[in-house]
N, C-alpha and C. Protein backbone atom coordinates (compact mmCIF):
# COMPACT_ATOMS: atom_id res chain seq x y z
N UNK A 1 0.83 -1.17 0.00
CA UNK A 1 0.00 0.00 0.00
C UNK A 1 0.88 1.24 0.00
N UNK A 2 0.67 1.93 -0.83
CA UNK A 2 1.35 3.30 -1.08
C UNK A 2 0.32 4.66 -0.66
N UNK A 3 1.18 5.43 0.70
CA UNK A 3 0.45 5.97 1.15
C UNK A 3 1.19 7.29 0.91
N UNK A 4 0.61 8.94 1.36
CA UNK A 4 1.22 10.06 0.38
C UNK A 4 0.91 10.80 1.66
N UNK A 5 2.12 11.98 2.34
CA UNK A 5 1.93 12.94 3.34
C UNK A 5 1.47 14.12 2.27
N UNK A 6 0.50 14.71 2.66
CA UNK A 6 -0.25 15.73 1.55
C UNK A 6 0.03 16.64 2.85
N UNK A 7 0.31 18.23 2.10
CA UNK A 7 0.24 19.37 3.05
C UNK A 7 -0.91 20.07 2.75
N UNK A 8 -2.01 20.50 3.52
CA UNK A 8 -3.32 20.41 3.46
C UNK A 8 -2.99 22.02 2.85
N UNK A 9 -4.19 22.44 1.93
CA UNK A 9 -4.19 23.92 1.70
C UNK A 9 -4.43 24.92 2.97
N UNK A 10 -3.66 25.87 3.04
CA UNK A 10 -3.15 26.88 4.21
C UNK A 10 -2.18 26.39 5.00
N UNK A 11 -1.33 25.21 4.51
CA UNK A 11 -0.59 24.84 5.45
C UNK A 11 0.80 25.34 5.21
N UNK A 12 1.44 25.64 6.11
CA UNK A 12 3.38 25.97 5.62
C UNK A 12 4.48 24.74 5.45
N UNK A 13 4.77 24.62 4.33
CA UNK A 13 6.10 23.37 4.27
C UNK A 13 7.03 23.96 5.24
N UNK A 14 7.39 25.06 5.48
CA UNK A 14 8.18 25.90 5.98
C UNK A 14 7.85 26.57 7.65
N UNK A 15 7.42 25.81 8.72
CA UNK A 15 6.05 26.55 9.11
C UNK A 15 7.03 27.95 10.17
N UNK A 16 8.42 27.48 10.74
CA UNK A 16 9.24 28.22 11.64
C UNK A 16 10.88 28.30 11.47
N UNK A 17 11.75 28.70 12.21
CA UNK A 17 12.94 29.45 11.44
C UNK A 17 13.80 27.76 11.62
N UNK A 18 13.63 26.89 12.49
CA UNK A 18 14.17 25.54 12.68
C UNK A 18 14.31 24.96 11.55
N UNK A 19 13.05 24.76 11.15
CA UNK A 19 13.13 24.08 10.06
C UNK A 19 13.27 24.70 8.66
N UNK A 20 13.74 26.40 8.34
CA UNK A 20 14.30 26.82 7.45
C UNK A 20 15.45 26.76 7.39
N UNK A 21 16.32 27.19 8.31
CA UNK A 21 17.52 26.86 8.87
C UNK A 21 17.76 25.14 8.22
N UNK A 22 17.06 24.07 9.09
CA UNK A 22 17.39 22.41 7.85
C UNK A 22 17.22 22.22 6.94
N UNK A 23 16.15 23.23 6.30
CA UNK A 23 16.09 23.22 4.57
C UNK A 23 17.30 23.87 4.01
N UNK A 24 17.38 24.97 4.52
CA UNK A 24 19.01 25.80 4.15
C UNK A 24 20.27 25.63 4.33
N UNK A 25 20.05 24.11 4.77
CA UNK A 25 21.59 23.59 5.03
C UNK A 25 21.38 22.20 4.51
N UNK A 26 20.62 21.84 3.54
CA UNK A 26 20.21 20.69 3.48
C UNK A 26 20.69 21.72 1.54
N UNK A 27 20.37 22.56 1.61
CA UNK A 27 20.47 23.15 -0.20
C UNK A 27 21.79 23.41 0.02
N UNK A 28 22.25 24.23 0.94
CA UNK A 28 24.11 24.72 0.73
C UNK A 28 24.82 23.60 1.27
N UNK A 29 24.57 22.93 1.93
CA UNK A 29 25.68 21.88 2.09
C UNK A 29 26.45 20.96 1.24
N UNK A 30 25.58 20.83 0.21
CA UNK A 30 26.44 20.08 -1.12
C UNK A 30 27.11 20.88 -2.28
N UNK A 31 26.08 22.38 -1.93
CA UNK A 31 26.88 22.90 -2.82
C UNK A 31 28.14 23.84 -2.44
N UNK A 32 28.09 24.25 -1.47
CA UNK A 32 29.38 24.96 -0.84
C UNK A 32 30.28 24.34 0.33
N UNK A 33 29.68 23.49 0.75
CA UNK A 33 30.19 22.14 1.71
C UNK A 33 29.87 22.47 3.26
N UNK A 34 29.60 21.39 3.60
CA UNK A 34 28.99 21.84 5.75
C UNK A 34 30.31 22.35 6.21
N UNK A 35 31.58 22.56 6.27
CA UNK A 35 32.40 22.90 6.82
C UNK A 35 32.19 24.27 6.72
N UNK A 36 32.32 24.95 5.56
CA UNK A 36 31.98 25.98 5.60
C UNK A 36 30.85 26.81 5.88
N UNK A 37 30.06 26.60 5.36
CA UNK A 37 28.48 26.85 5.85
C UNK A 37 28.38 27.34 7.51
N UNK A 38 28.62 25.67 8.14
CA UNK A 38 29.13 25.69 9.66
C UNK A 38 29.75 26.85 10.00
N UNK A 39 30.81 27.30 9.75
CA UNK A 39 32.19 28.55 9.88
C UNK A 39 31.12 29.75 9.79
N UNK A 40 29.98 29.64 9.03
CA UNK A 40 29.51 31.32 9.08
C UNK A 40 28.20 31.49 10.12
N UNK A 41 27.83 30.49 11.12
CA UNK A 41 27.72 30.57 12.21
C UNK A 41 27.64 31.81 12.54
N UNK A 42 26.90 32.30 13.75
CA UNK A 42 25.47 32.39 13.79
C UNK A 42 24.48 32.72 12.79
N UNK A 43 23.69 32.47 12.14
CA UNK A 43 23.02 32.60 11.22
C UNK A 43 21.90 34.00 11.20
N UNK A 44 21.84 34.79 10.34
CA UNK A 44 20.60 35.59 10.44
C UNK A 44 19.61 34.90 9.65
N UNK A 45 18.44 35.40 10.87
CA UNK A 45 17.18 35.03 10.06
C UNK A 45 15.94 36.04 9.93
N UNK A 46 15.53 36.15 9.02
CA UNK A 46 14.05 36.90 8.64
C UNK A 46 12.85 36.38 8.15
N UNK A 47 11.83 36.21 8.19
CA UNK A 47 10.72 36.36 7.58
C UNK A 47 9.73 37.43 7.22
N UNK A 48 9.76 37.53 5.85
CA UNK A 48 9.11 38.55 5.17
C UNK A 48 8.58 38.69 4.11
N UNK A 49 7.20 38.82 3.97
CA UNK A 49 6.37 38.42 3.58
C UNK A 49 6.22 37.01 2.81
N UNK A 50 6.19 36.11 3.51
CA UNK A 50 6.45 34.66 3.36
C UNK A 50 7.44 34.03 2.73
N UNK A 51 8.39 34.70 2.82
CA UNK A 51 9.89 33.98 2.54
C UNK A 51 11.13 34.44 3.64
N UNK A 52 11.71 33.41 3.74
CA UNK A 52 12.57 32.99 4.68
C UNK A 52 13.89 33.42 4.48
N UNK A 53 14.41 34.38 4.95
CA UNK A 53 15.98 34.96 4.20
C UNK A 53 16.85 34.52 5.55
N UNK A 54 18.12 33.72 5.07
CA UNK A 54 19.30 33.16 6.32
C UNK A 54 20.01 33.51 5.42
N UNK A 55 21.04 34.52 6.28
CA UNK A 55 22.43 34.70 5.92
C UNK A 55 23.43 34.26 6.89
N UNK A 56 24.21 34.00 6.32
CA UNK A 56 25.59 33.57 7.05
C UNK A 56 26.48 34.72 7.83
N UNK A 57 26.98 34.90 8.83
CA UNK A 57 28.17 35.66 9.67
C UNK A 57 29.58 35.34 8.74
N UNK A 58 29.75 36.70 8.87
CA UNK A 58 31.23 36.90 8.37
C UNK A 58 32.08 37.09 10.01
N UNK A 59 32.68 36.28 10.67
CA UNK A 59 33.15 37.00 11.86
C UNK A 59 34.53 37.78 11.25
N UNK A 60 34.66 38.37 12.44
CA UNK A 60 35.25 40.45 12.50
C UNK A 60 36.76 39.69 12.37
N UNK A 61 37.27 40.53 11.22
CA UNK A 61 38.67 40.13 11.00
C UNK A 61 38.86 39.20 9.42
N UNK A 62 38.07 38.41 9.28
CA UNK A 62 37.84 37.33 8.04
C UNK A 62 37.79 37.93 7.09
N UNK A 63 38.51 37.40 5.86
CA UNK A 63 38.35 38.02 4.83
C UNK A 63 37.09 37.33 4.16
N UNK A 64 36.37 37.56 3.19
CA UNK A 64 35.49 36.58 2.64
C UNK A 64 33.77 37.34 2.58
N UNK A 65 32.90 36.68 2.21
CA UNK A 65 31.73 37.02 2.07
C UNK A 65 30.83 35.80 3.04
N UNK A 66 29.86 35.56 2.93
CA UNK A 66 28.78 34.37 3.36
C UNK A 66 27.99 34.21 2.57
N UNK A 67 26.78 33.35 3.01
CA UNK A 67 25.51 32.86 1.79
C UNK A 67 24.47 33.74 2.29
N UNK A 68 24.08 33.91 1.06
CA UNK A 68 22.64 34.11 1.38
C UNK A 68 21.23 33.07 0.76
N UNK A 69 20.19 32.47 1.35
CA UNK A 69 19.36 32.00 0.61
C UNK A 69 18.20 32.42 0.94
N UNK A 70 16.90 32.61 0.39
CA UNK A 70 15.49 32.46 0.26
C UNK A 70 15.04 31.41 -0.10
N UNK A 71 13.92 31.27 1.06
CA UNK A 71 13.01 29.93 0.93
C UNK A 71 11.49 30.04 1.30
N UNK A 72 10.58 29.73 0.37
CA UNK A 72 9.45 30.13 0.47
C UNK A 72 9.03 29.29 1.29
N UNK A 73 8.26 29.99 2.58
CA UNK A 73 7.41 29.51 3.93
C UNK A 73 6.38 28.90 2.85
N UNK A 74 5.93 29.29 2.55
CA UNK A 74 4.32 27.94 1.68
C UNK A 74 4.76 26.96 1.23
N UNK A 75 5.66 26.91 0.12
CA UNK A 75 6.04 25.72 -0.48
C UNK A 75 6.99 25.05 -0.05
N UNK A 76 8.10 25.83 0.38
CA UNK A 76 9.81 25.08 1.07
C UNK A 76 10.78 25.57 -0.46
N UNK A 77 10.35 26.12 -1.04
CA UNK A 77 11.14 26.11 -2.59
C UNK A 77 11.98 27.39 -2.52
N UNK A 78 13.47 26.48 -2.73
CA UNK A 78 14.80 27.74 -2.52
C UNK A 78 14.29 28.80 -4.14
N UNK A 79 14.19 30.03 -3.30
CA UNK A 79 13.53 31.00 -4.36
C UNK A 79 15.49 31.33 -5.00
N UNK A 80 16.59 31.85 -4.19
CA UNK A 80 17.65 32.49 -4.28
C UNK A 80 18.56 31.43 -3.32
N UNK A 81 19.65 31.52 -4.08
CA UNK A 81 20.97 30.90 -3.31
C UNK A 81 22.17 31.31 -3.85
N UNK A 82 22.98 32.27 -3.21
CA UNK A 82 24.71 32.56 -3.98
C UNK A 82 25.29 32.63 -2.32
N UNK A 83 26.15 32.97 -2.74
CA UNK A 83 27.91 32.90 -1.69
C UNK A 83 28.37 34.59 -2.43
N UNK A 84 28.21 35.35 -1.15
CA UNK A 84 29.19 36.10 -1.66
C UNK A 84 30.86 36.42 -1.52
N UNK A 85 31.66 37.12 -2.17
CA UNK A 85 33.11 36.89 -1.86
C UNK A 85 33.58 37.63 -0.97
C-alpha cells in the first residue's frame, strides 16, 4: 500500500525558522560544503512576507563574504541561493 503525506491547503512546508535553517543547510551543504556553511555561524534570520531569508556571519577580522538563501514559507522552494566573496 502506497500511502502520500499531503500538506493540506493553508498549510506551511516551511512553518518556523528551525526548520528553514534544515532546509538551508540541506540546499548549501552540497553545494558549498557543511564545513563551511558551519564557519559562518550564527546565522541571520528573517521572515518577510512569506519567505525565509538566512544569511551567514562573516566574523570580525575574516576576509570573505557568506551565503545568502530564500526559501518560500508555503512551499519550502529555494527561491535564491549565492555565496558572496
Amino acid at each position: 500500500m502506497i500511502s502520500y503525506n499531503v500538506v493540506s491547503a493553508g498549510e506551511d512546508v516551511v512553518p518556523n525558522s528551525e526548520t528553514a535553517i534544515k532546509v538551508a543547510e540541506g540546499v548549501l551543504f552540497p553545494i558549498y560544503g557543511e564545513e563551511k556553511i558551519n564557519a559562518e555561524k550564527p546565522y541571520k534570520i528573517e521572515l518577510k512576507d512569506g519567505v525565509w531569508t538566512i544569511q551567514g556571519s562573516v566574523p570580525s577580522g575574516r576576509k570573505g563574504g557568506a551565503f545568502f538563501i530564500q526559501i518560500s514559507k508555503r512551499t519550502g522552494q529555494t527561491i535564491r541561493v549565492t555565496h558572496f566573496k
